[in-house]
C-alpha atoms as a PDB file:
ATOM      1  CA  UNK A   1       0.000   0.000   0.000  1.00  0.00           C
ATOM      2  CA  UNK A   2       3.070   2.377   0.583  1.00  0.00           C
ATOM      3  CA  UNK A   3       3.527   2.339  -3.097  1.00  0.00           C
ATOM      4  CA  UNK A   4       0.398   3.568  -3.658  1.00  0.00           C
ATOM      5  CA  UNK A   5       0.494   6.549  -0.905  1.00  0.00           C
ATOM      6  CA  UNK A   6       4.432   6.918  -0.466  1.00  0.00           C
ATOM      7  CA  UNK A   7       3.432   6.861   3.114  1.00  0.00           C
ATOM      8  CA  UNK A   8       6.575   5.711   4.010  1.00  0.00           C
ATOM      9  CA  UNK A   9       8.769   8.229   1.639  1.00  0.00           C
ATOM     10  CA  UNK A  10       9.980  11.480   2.361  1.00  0.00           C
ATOM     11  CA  UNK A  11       8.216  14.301   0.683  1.00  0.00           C
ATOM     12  CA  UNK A  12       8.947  15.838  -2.978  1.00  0.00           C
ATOM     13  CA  UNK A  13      11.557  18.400  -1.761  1.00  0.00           C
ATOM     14  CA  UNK A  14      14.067  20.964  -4.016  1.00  0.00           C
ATOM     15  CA  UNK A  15      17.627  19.285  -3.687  1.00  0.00           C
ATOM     16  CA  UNK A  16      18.657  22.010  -1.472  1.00  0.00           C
ATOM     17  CA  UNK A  17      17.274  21.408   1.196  1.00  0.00           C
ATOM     18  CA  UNK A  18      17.238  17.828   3.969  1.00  0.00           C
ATOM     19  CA  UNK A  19      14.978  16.092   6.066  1.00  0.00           C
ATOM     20  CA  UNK A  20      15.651  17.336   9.299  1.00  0.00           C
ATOM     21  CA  UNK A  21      12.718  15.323  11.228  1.00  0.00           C
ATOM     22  CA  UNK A  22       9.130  14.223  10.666  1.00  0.00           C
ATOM     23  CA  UNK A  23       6.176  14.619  13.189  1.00  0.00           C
ATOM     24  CA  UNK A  24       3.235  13.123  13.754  1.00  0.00           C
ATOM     25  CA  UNK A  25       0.877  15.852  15.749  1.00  0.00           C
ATOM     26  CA  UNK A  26       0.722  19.493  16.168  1.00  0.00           C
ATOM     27  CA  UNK A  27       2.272  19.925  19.130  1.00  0.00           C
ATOM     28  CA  UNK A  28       5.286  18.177  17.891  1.00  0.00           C
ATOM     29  CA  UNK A  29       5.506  20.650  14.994  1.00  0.00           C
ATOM     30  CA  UNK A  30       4.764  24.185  16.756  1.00  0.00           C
ATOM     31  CA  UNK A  31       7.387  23.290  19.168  1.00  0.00           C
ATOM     32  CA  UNK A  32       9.764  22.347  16.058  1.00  0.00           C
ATOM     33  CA  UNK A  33       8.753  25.316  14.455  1.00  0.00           C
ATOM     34  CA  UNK A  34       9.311  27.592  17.516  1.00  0.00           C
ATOM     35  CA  UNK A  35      12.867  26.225  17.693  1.00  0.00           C
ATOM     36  CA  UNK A  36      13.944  26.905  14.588  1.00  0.00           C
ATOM     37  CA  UNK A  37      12.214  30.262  14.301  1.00  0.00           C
ATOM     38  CA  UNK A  38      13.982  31.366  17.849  1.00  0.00           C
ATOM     39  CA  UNK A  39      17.360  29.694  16.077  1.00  0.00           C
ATOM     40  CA  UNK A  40      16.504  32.196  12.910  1.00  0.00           C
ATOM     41  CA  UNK A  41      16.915  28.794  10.749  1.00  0.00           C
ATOM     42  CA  UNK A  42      14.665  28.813   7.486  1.00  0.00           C
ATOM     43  CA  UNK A  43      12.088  25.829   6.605  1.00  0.00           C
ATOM     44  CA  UNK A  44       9.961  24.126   4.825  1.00  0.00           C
ATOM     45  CA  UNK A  45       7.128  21.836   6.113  1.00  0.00           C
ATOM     46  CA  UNK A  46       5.395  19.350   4.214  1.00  0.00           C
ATOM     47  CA  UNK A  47       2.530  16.725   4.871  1.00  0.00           C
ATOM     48  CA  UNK A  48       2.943  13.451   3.404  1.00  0.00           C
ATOM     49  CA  UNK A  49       0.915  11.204   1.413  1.00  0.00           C
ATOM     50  CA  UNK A  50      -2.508  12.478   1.608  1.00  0.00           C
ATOM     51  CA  UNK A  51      -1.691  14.556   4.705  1.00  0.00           C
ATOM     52  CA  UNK A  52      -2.475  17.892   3.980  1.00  0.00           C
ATOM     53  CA  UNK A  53      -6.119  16.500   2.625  1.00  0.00           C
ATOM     54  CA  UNK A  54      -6.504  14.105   5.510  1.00  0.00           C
ATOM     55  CA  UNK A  55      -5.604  17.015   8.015  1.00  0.00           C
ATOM     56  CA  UNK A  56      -8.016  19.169   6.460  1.00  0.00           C
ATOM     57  CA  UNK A  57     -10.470  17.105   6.936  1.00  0.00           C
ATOM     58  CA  UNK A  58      -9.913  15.768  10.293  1.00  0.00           C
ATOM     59  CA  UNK A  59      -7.969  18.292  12.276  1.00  0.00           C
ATOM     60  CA  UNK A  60      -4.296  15.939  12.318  1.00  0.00           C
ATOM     61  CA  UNK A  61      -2.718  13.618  10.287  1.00  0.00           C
ATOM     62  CA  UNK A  62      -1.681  10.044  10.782  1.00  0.00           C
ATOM     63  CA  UNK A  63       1.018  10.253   8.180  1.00  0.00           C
ATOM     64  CA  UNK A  64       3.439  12.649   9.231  1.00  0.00           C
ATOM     65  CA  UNK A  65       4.750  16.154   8.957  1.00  0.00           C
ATOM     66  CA  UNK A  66       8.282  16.009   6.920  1.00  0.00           C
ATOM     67  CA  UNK A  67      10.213  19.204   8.276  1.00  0.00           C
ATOM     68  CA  UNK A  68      13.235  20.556   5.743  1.00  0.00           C
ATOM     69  CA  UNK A  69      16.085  23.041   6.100  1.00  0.00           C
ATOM     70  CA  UNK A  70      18.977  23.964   3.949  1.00  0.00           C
ATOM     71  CA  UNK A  71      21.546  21.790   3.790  1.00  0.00           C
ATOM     72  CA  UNK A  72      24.271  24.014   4.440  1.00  0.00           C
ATOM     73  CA  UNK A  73      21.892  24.561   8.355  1.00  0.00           C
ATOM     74  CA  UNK A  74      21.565  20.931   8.657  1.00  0.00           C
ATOM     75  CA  UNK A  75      23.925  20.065  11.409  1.00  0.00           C
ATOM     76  CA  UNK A  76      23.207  23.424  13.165  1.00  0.00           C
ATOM     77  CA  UNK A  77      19.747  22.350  13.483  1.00  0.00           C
ATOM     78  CA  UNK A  78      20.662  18.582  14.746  1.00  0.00           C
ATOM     79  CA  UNK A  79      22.476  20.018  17.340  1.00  0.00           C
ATOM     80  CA  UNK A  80      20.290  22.134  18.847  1.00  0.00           C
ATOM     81  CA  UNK A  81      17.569  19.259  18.879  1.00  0.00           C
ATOM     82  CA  UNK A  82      20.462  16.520  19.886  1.00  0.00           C
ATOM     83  CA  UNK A  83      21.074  18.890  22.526  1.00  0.00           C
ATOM     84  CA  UNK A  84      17.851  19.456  24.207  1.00  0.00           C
ATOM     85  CA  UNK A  85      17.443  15.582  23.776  1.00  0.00           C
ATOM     86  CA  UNK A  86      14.146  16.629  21.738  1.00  0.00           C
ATOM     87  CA  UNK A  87      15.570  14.112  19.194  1.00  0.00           C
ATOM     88  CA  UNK A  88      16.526   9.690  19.579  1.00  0.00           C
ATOM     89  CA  UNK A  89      20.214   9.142  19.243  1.00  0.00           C
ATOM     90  CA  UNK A  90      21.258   5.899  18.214  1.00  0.00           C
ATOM     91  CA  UNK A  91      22.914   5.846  21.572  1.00  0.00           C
ATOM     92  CA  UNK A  92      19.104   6.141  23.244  1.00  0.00           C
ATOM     93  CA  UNK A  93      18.092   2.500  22.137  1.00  0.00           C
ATOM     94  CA  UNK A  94      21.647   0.905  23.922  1.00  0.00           C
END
């Protein structure tokens, strides 16, 4: 079914810019979007799949909330969320 939906794929996104984290509720993204705003760091969300439809309709979306910055800002923004452990290391799981 992921084939069908690309559920399970990061969104269409211009080649400068990286997937920095994907969310799965509101919350999640104001506070992402807070943080990066406060850290003056430009992005770009985007719903996957069907999101933006299904959130529409519903209020949320099951599928998740892709979250993009410029490439050149990626580490600057993993650092700040590594750093307030907003983010899993691969270190958590150990």
């Amino acid at each position: 079914m992921d084939r069908l939906f690309g559920l399970d794929s990061v969104s269409a996104h211009d080649e400068s810019l990286e997937l920095l984290m994907t969310v799965y509720n509101s919350a999640e993204q104001a506070v992402v979007e807070s943080i990066l705003n406060d850290a003056e760091i430009p992005y770009l969300v985007k719903e996957r799949g069907a999101g933006s439809s299904v959130k529409v309709i519903t209020g949320f979306s099951m599928y998740g909330t892709d979250i993009f910055v410029r490439r050149e800002q990626l580490d600057e923004a993993k650092a700040i969320f590594e750093s307030a452990e907003f983010v899993e290391t691969e270190n958590d799981n150990d």
